[in-house]
Protein backbone atom coordinates (compact mmCIF):
# COMPACT_ATOMS: atom_id res chain seq x y z
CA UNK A 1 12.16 -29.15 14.06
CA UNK A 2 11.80 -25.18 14.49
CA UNK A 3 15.18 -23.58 15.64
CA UNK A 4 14.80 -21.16 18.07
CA UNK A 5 18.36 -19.79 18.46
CA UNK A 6 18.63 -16.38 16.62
CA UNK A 7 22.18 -17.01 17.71
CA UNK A 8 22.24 -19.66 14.78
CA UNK A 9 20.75 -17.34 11.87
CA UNK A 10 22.84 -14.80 12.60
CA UNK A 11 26.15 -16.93 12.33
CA UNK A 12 24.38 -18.34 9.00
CA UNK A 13 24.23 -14.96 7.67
CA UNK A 14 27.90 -14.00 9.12
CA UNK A 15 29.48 -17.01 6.88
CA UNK A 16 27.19 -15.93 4.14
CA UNK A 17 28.35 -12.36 4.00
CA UNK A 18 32.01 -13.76 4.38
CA UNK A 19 31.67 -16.02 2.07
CA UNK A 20 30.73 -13.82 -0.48
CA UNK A 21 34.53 -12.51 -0.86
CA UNK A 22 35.17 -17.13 -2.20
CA UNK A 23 32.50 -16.97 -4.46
CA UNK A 24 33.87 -18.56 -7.44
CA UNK A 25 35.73 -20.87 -5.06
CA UNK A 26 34.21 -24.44 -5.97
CA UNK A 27 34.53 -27.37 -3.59
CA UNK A 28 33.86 -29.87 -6.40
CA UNK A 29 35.64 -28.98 -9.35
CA UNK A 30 33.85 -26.65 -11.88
CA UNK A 31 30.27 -27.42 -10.80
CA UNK A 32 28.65 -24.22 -9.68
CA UNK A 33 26.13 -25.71 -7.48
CA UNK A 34 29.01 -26.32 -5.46
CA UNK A 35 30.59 -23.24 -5.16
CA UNK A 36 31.51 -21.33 -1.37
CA UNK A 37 29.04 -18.60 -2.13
CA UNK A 38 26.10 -20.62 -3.35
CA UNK A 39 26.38 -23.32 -0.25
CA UNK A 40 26.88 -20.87 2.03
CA UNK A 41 23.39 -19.03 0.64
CA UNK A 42 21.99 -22.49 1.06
CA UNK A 43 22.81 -22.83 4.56
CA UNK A 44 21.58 -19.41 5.08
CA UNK A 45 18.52 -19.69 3.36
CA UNK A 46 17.69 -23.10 5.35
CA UNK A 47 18.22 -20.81 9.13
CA UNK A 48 15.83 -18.33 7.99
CA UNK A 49 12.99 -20.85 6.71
CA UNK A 50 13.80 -22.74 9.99
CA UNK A 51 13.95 -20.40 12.65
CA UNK A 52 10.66 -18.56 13.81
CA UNK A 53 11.26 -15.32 12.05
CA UNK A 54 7.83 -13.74 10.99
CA UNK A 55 8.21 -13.47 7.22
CA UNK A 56 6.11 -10.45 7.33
CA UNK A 57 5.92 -8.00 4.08
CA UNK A 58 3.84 -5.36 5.16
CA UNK A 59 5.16 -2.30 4.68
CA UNK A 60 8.45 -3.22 2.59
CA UNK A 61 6.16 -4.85 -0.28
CA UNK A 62 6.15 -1.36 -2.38
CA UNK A 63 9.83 -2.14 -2.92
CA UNK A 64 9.59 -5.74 -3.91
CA UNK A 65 6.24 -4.15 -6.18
CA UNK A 66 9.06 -3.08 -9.02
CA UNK A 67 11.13 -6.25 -8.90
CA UNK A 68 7.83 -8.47 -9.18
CA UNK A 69 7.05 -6.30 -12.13
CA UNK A 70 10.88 -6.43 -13.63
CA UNK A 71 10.33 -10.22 -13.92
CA UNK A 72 7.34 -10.71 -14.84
CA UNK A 73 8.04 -8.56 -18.10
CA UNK A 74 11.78 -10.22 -18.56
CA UNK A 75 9.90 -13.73 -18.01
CA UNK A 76 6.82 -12.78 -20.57
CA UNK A 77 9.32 -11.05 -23.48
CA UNK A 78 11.44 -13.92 -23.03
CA UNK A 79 8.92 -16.27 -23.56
CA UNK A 80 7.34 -14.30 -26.64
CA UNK A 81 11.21 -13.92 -28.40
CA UNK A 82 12.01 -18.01 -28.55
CA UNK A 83 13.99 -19.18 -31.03
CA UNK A 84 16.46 -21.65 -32.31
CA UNK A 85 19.14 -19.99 -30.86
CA UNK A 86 18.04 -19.43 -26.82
CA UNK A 87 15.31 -20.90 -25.26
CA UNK A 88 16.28 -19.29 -21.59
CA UNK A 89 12.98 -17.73 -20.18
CA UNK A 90 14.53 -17.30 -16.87
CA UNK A 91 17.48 -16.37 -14.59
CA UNK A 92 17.84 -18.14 -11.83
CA UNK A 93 20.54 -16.05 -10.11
CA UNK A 94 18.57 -12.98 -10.43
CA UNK A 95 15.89 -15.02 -8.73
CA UNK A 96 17.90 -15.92 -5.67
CA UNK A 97 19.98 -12.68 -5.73
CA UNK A 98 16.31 -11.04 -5.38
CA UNK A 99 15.16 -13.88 -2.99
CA UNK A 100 18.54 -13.09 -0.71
CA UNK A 101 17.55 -8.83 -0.73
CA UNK A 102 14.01 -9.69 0.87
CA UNK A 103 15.51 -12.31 3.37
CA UNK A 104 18.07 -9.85 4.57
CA UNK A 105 15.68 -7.36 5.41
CA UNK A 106 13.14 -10.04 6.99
CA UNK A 107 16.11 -10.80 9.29
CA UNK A 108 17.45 -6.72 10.09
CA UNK A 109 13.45 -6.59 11.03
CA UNK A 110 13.44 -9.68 13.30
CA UNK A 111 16.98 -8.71 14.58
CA UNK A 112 17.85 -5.19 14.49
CA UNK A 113 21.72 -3.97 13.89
CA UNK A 114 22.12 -7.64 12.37
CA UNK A 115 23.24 -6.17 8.99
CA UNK A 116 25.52 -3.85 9.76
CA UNK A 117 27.57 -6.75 11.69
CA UNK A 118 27.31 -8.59 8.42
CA UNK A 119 28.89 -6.20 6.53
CA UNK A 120 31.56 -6.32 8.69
CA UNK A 121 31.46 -10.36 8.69
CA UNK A 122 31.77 -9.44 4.67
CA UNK A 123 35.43 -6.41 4.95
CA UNK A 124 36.82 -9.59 7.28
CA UNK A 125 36.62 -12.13 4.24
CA UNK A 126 37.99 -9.28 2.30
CA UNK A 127 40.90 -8.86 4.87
CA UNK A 128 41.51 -12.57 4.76
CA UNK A 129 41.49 -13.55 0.76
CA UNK A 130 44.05 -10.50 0.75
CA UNK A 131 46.43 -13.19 2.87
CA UNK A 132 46.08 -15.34 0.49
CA UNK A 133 46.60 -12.73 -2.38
CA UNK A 134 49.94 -11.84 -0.34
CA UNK A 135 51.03 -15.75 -0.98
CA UNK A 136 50.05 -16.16 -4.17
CA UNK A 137 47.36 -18.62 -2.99
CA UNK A 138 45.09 -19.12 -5.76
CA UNK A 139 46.08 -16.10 -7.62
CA UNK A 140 45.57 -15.20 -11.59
CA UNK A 141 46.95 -13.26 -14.19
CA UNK A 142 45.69 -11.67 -17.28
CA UNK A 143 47.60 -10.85 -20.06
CA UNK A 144 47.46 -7.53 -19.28
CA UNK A 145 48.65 -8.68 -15.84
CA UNK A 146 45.54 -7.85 -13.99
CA UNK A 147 45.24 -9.53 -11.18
CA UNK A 148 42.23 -12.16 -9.95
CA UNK A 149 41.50 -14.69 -7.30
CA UNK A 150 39.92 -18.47 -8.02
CA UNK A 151 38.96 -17.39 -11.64
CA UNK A 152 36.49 -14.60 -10.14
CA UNK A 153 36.12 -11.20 -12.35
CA UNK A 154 38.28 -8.64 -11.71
CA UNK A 155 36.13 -5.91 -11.41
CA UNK A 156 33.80 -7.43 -9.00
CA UNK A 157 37.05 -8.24 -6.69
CA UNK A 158 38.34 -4.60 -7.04
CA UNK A 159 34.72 -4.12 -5.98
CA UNK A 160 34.55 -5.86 -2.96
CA UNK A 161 37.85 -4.82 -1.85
CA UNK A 162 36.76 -0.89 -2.11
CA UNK A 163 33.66 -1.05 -0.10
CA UNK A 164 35.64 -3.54 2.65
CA UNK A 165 38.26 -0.88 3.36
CA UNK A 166 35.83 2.11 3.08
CA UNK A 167 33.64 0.12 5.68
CA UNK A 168 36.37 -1.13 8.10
CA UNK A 169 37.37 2.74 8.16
CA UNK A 170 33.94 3.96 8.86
CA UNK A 171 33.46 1.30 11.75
CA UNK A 172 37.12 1.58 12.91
CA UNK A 173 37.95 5.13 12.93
CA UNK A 174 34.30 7.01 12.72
CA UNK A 175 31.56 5.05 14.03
CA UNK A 176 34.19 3.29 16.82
CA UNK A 177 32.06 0.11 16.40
CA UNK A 178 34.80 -2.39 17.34
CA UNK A 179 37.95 -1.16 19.03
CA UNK A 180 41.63 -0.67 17.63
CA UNK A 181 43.09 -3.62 19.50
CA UNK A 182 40.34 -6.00 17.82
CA UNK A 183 40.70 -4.24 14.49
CA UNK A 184 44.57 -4.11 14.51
CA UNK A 185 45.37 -7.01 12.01
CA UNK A 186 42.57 -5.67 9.51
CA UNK A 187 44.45 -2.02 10.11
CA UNK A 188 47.58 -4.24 8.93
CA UNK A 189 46.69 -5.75 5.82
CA UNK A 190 44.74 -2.50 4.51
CA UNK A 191 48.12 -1.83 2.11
CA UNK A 192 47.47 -5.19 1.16
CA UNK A 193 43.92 -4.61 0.48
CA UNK A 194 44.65 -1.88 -1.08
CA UNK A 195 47.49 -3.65 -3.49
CA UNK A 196 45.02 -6.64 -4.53
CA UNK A 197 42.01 -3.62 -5.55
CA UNK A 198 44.51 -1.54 -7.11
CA UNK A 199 45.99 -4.62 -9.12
CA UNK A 200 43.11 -5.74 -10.03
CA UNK A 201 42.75 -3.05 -12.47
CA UNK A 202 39.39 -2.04 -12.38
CA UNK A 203 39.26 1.54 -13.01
CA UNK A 204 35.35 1.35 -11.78
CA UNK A 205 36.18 0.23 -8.57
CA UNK A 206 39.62 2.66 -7.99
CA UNK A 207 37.27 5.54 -9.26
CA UNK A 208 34.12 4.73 -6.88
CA UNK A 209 37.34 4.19 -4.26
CA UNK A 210 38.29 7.62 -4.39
CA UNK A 211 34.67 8.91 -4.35
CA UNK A 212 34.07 6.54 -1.49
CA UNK A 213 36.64 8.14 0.73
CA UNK A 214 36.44 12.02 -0.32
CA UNK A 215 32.50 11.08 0.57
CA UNK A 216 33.06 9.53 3.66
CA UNK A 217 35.43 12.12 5.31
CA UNK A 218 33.21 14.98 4.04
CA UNK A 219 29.99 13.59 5.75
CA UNK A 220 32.00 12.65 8.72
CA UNK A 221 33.50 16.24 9.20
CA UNK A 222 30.53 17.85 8.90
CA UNK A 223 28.67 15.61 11.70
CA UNK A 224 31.05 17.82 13.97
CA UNK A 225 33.69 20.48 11.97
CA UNK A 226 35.25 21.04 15.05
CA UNK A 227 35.73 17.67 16.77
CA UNK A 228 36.63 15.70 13.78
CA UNK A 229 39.03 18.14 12.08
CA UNK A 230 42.04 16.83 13.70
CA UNK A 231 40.88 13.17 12.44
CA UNK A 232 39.99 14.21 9.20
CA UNK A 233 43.57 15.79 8.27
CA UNK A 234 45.29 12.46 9.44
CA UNK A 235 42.99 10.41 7.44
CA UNK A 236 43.96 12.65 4.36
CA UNK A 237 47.72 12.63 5.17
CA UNK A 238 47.43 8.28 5.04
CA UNK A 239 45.50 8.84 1.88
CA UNK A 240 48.43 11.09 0.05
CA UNK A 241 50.99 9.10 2.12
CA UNK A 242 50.00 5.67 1.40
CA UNK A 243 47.22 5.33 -1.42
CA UNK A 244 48.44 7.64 -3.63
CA UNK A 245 52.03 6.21 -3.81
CA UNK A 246 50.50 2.80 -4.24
CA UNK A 247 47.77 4.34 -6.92
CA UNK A 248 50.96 6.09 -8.83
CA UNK A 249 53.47 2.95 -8.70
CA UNK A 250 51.09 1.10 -10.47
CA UNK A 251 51.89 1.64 -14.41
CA UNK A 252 49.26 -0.77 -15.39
CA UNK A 253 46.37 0.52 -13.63
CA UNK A 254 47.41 4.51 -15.08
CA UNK A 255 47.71 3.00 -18.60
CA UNK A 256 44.18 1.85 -18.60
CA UNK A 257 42.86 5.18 -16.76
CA UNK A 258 44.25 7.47 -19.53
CA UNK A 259 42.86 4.63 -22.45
CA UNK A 260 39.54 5.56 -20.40
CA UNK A 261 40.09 9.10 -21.11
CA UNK A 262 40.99 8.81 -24.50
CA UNK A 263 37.99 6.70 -24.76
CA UNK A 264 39.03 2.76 -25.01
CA UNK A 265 36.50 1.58 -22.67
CA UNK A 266 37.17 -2.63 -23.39
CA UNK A 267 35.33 -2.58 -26.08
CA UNK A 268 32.56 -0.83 -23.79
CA UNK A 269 32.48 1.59 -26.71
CA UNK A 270 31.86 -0.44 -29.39
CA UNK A 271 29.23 -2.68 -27.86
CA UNK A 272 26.69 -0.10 -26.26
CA UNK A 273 26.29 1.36 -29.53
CA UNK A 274 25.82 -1.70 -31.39
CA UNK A 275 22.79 -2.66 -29.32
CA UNK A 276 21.13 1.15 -30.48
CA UNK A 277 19.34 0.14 -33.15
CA UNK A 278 18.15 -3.46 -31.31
CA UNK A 279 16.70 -1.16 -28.23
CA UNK A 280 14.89 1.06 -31.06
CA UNK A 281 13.11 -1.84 -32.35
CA UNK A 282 11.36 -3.55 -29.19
CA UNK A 283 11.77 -0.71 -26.85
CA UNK A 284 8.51 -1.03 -24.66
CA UNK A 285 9.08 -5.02 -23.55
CA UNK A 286 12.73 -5.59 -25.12
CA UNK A 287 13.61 -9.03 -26.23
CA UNK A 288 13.95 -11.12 -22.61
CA UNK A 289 16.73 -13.47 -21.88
CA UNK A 290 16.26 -15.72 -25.27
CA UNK A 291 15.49 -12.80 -27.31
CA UNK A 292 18.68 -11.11 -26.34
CA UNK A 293 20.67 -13.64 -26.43
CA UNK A 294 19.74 -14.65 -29.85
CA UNK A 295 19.93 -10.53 -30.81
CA UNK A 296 23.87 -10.39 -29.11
CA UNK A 297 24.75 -13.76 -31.67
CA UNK A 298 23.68 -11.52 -34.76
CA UNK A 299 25.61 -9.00 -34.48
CA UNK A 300 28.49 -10.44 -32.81
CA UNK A 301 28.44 -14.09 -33.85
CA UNK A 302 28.12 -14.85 -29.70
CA UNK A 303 26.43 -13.63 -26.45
CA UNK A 304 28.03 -10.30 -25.23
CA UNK A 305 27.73 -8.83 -21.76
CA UNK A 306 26.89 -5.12 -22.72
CA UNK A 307 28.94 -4.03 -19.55
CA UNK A 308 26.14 -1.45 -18.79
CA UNK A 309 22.72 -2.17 -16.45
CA UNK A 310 20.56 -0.02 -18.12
CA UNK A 311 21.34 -1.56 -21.63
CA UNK A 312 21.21 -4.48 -20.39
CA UNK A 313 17.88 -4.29 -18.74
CA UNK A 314 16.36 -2.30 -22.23
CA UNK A 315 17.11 -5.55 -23.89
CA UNK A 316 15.91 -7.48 -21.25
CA UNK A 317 12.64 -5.84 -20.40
CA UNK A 318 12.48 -2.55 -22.39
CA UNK A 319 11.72 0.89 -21.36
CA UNK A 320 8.86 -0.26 -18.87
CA UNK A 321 10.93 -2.64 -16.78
CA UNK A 322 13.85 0.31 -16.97
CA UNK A 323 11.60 2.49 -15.36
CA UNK A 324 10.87 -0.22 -12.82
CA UNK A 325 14.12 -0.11 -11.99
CA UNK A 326 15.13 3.25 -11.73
CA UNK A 327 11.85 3.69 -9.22
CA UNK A 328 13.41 1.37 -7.05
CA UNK A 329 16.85 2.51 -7.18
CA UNK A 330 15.25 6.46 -6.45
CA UNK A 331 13.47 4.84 -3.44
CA UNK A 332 16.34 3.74 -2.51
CA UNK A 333 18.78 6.59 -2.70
CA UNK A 334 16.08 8.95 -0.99
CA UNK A 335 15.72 6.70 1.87
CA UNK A 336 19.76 7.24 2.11
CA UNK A 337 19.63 10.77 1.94
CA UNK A 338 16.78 10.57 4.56
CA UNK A 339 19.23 8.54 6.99
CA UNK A 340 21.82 11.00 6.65
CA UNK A 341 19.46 14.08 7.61
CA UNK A 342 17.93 12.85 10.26
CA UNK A 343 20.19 10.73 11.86
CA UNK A 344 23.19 11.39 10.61
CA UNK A 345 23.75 7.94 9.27
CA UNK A 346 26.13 8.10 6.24
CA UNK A 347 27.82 4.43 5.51
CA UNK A 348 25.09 3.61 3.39
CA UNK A 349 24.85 6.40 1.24
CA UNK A 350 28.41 6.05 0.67
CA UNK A 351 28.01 2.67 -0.35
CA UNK A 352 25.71 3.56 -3.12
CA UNK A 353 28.49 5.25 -5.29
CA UNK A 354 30.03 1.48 -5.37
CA UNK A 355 26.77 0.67 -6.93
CA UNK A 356 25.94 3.60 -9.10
CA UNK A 357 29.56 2.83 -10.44
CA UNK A 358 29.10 -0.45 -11.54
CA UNK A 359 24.98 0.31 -13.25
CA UNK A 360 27.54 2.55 -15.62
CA UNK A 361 29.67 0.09 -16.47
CA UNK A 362 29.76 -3.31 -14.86
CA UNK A 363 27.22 -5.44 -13.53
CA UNK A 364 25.36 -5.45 -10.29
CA UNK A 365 22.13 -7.52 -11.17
CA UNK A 366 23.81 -11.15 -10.07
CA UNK A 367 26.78 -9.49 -7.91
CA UNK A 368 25.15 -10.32 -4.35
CA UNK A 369 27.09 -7.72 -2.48
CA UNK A 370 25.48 -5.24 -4.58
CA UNK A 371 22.46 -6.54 -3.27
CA UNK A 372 23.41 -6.27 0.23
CA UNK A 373 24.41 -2.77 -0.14
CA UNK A 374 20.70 -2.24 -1.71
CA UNK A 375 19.30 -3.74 1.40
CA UNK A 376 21.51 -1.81 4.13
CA UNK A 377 20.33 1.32 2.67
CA UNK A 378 16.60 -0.09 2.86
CA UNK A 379 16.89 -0.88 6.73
CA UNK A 380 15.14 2.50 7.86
CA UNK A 381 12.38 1.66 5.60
CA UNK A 382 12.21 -1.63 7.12
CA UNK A 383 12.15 -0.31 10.93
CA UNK A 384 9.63 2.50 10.28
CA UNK A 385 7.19 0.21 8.72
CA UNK A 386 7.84 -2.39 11.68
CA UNK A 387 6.84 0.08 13.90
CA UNK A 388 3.97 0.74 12.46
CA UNK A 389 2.62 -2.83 12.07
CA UNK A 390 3.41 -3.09 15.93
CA UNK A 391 1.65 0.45 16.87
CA UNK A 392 -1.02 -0.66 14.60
CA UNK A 393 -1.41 -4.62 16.50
């Protein structure tokens, strides 16, 4: 049976992108398969296979050309570097977090605008597991009394939270793309969101926070200096009125900033150079997923996350898959800067400091927002070679 309601992919993908704020939530206990974000992927996944969406490639397949080549390499070292410790050759969340970036632009192709409602599907989720953050629902503490949701890391919530409220203000008070009496509970629980990323402690998502905004009302001024000055000073008044009270009440969050300073990065510092001399000595193909895993026990009697992207794809893949990667971020970021030139299109670029942020010293390969932000910023690239296939049939 072929569905034939785009009306029925689209609210697949809207409970996906919500879903993504639940998802560590499990239904069944501790069993992954079972967890919020990986059903509602499923579902997802089954609308777009089922529906009659062209799954056309043409023109988009130079930027799925690097992450073909990424794997390939990972898969081949991995397989070369088995031994008694790891026998993993693959990854499948990197598989379906790759899997979800082509689908996404498949469906902005077939249904133009659909992402950008998605994203907005996504900052509501964000806006509603802040509720439950408000009532304690679900809610963790670290010993350094960081803050987490349904045992989910805290830096990817701090994450999430950042690029929900820098969205909702883009598409609230900038773009006007849904009106103030529809967007006045999300306007409401921004302190909240704003508490939960803050608490959190993640100083990589406060930091890209900051950077978010001063980008955002920079690029929006200067779409029209004289029109938007008036909005731009309020926006900065809320800022110094409300964030920076709530950034400067919060002792534990300014503790770990200044350790940052002084250098105490978790332990960030400790592990990248550690891995140096492992890098040095397989640094064309690195060691793939068994190889790594296998190099991590050696030196630190278990498997380590290194906290960095670019380590971590050295050891991985080595210097060729690194390069891989870096031509498809460029490609990336250019097509940004393009959007903004020419048509004045901003969000996404702004987005990509989130991400840039957490290459230094999070993770982003298996965070699937991260991947959504990769393919908003590839939706130009997508249209433009759409039209061409359809000038060209």
């Amino acid at each position: 049976m072929v569905i034939n309601n785009r009306n029925i992919v689209r609210v697949s993908l809207y409970i996906f992108m919500f879903s993504l704020n639940f998802e560590m939530l499990n239904l069944m206990g501790n069993d992954a398969e079972f967890s919020v974000g990986r059903l509602s992927g499923y579902l997802y996944l089954a609308a777009i296979i089922f529906s009659k969406y062209r799954i056309n490639l043409n023109g988009i397949s130079h930027l799925l050309a690097p992450l073909v080549i990424i794997l390939v390499i990972i898969t081949a070292s991995s397989a070369l570097h088995l031994n008694v410790i790891s026998s993993r050759i693959i990854d499948i969340s990197l598989i379906q977090n790759i899997i979800c970036y082509v689908l996404l632009l498949v469906h902005e192709r077939n249904d133009p605008g659909v992402l950008e409602k998605g994203l907005l599907s996504f900052s509501i989720g964000s806006s509603v597991i802040s509720i439950l953050y408000l009532f304690g629902i679900g809610v963790e503490y670290s010993s350094e009394h960081r803050v987490s949701i349904f045992g989910d890391n805290e830096n990817t919530i701090g994450l999430r939270m950042a690029i929900s409220i820098i969205f909702l203000i883009y598409i609230i008070f900038m773009y006007r793309g849904i009106s103030f009496r529809k967007s006045g509970i999300m306007i409401i629980l921004f302190p909240a969101m704003l508490s939960f990323m803050i608490n959190t402690g993640s100083r990589v998502s406060n930091v890209s926070f900051i950077f978010m905004f001063l980008l955002l009302i920079t690029l929006y001024y200067m779409t029209d200096p004289l029109g938007n000055l008036w909005s731009v000073l309020v926006m900065i008044g809320l800022a110094i009125f409300i964030v920076m009270q709530l950034f400067l009440s919060n002792e534990m969050l300014l503790n770990r900033l200044v350790k940052a300073h002084d250098g105490n990065l978790a332990g960030r510092e400790n592990i990248w150079p550690a891995f140096y001399a492992a890098i040095v000595e397989s640094p064309f193909i690195g060691y793939g997923y068994s190889g790594y895993e296998e190099v991590s026990t050696n030196i630190f009697g278990g498997v380590l996350s290194p906290h960095n992207v670019i380590i971590e794809i050295l050891l991985y893949g080595g210097g060729i898959a690194l390069i891989m990667y870096i031509w498809f971020i460029l490609k990336i970021l250019f097509n940004s800067f393009y959007e903004y030139r020419l048509r004045k299109k901003y969000i996404g670029l702004v987005l990509m400091i989130a991400y840039i942020g957490a290459i230094a010293t999070s993770h982003v390969l298996l965070v699937k927002i991260m991947w959504v932000i990769l393919a908003f910023n590839s939706i130009s690239i997508c249209h433009n070679s759409s039209s061409e296939i359809d000038a060209n049939t």
